[in-house]
N, C-alpha and C. Protein backbone atom coordinates (compact mmCIF):
# COMPACT_ATOMS: atom_id res chain seq x y z
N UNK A 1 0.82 -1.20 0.00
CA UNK A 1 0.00 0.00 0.00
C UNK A 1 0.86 1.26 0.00
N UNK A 2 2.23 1.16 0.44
CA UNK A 2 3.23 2.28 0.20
C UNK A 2 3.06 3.11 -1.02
N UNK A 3 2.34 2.27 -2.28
CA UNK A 3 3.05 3.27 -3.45
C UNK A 3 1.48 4.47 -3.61
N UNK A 4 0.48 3.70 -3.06
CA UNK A 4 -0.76 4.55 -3.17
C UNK A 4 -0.86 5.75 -2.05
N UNK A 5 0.02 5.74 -1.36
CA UNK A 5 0.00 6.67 -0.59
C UNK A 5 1.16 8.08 -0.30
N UNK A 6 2.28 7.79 -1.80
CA UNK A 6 3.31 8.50 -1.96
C UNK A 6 2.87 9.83 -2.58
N UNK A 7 3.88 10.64 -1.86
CA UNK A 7 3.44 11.82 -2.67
C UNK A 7 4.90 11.86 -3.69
N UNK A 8 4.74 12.62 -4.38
CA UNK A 8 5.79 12.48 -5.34
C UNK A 8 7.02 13.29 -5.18
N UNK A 9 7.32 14.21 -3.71
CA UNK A 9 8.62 14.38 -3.33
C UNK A 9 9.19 13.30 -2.59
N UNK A 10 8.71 12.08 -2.21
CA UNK A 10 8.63 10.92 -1.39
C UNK A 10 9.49 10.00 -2.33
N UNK A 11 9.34 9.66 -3.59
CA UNK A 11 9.86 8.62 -4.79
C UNK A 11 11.12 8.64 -4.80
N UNK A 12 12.37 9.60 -4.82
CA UNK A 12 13.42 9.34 -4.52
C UNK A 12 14.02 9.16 -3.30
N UNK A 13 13.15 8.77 -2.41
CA UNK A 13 13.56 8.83 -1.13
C UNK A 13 13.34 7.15 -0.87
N UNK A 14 11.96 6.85 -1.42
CA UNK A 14 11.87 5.67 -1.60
C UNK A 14 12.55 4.75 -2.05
N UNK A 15 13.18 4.69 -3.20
CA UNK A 15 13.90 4.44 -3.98
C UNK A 15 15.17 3.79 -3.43
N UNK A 16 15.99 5.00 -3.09
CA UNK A 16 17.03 4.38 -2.27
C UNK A 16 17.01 4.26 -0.77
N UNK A 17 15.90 4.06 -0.07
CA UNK A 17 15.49 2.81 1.01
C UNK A 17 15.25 1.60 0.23
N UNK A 18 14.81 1.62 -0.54
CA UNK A 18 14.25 0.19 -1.19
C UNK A 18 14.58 -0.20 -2.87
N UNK A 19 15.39 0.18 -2.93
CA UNK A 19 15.42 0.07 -4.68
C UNK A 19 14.88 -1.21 -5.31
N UNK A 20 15.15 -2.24 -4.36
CA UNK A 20 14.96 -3.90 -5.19
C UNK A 20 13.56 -4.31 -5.07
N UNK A 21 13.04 -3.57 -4.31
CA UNK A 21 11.49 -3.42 -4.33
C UNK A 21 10.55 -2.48 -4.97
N UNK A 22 11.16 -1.24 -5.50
CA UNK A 22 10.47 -0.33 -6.17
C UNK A 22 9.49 -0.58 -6.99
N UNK A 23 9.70 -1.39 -8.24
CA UNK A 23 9.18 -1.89 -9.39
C UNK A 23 8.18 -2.66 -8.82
N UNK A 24 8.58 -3.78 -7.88
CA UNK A 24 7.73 -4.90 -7.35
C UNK A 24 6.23 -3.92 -6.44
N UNK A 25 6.90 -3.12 -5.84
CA UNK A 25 5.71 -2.16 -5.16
C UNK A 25 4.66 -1.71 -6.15
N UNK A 26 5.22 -1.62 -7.29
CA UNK A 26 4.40 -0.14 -8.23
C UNK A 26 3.59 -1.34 -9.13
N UNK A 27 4.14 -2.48 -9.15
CA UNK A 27 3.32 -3.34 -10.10
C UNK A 27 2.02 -4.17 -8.75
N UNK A 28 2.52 -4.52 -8.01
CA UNK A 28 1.86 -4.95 -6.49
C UNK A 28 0.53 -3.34 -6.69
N UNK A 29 0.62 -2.09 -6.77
CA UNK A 29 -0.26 -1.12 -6.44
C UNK A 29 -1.28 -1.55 -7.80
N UNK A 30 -0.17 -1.15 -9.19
CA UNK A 30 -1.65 -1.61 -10.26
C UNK A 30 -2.32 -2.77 -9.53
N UNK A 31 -1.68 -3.83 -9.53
CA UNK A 31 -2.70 -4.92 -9.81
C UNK A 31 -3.45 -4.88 -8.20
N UNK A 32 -3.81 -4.53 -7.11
CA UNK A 32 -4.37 -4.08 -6.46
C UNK A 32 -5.43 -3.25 -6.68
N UNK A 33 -5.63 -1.96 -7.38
CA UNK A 33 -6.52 -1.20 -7.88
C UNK A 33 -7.09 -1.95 -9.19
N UNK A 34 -6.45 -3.00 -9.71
CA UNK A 34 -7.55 -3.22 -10.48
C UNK A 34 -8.30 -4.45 -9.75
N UNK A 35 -7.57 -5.54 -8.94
CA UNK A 35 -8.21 -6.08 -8.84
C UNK A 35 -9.67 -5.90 -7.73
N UNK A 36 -9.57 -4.59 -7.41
CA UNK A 36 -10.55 -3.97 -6.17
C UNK A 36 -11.63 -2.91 -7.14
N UNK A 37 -11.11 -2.74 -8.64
CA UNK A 37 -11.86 -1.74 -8.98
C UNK A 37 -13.61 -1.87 -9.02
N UNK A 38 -13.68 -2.92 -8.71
CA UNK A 38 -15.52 -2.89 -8.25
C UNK A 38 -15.88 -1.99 -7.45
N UNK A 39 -15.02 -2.36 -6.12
CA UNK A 39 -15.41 -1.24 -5.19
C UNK A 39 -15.05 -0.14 -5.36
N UNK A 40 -13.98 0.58 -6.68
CA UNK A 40 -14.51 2.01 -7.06
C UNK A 40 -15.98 2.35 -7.69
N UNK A 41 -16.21 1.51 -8.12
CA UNK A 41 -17.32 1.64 -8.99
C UNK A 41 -17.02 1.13 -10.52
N UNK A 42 -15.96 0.10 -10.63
CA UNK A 42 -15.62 -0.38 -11.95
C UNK A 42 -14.21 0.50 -12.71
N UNK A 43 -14.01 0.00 -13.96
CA UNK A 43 -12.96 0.05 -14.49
C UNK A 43 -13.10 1.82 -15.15
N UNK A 44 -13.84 2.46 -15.10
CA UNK A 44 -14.70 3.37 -16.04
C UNK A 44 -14.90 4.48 -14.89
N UNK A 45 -14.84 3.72 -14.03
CA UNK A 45 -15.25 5.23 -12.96
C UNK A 45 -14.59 6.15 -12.43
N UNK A 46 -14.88 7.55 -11.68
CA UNK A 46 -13.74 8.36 -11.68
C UNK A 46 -13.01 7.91 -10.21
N UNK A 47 -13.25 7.33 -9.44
CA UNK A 47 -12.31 6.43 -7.84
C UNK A 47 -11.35 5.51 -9.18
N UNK A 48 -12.18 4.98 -9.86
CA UNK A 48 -10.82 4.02 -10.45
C UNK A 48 -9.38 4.81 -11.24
N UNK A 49 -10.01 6.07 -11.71
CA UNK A 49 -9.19 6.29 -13.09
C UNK A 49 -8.16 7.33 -11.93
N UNK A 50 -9.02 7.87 -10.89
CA UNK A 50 -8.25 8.76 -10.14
C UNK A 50 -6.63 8.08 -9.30
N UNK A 51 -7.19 6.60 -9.12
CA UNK A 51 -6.12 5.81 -8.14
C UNK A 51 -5.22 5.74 -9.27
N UNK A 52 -5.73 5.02 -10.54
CA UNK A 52 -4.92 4.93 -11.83
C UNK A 52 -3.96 6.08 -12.23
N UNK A 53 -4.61 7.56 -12.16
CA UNK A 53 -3.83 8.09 -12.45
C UNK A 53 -2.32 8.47 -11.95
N UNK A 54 -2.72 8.40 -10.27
CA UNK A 54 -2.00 8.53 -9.40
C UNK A 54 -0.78 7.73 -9.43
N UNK A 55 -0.91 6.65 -9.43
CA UNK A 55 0.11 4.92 -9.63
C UNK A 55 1.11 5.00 -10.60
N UNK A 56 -0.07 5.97 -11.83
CA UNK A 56 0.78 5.77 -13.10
C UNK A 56 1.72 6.82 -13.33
N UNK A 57 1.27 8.21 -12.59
CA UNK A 57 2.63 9.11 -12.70
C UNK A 57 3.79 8.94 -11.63
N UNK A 58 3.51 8.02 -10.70
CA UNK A 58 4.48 7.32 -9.50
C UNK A 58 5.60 6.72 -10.41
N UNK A 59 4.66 5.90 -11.13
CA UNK A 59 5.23 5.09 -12.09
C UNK A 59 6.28 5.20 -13.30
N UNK A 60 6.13 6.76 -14.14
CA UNK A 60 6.72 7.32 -14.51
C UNK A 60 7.93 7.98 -13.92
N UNK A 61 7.71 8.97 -13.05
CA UNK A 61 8.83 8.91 -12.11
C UNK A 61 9.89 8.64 -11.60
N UNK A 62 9.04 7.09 -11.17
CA UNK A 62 10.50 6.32 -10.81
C UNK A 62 11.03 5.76 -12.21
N UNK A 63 10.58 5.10 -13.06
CA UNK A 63 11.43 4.99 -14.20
C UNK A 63 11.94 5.68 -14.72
N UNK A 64 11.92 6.93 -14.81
CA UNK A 64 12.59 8.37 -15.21
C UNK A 64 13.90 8.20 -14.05
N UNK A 65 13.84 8.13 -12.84
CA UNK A 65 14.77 8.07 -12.15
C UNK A 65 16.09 6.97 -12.25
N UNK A 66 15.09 5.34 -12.22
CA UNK A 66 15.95 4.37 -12.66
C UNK A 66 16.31 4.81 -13.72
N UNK A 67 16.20 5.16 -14.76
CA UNK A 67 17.07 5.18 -16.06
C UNK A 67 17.81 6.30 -16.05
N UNK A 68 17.87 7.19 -15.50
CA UNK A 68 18.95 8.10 -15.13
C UNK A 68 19.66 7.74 -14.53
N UNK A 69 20.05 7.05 -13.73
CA UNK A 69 20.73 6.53 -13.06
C UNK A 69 21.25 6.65 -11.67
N UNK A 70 20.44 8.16 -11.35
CA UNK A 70 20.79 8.85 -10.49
C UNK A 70 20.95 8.59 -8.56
N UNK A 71 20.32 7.03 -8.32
CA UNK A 71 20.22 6.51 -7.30
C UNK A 71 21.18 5.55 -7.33
């Protein structure tokens, strides 16, 4: 539940506490929100697309970071 609750000055901090888990966290958060997206109200609704959006610029982020190399 760590990655749904990051704010995004938080991601490089994360990162290098946990680097070998990063990826594993952020894929662990999608498949969590989808597999719960009923109880947003489905795949279509705005609780789903809002968690989605959230995950997915986490997501960006840190791969922007890993590939820089900068950690």
């Amino acid at each position: 539940m760590k990655i749904h609750t990051l704010k995004a000055a938080q991601i490089e901090e994360m990162i290098k506490e946990i680097p070998e888990l990063t990826i594993s966290l952020l894929i662990t958060g999608l498949a969590e929100i989808h597999a719960n997206a009923e109880m947003f109200g489905g795949l279509n609704s705005t609780g789903f697309k809002i968690k989605y959006k959230q995950i997915n610029q986490r997501g960006k982020q840190i791969l922007k970071i890993l590939n820089k190399g900068d950690i």
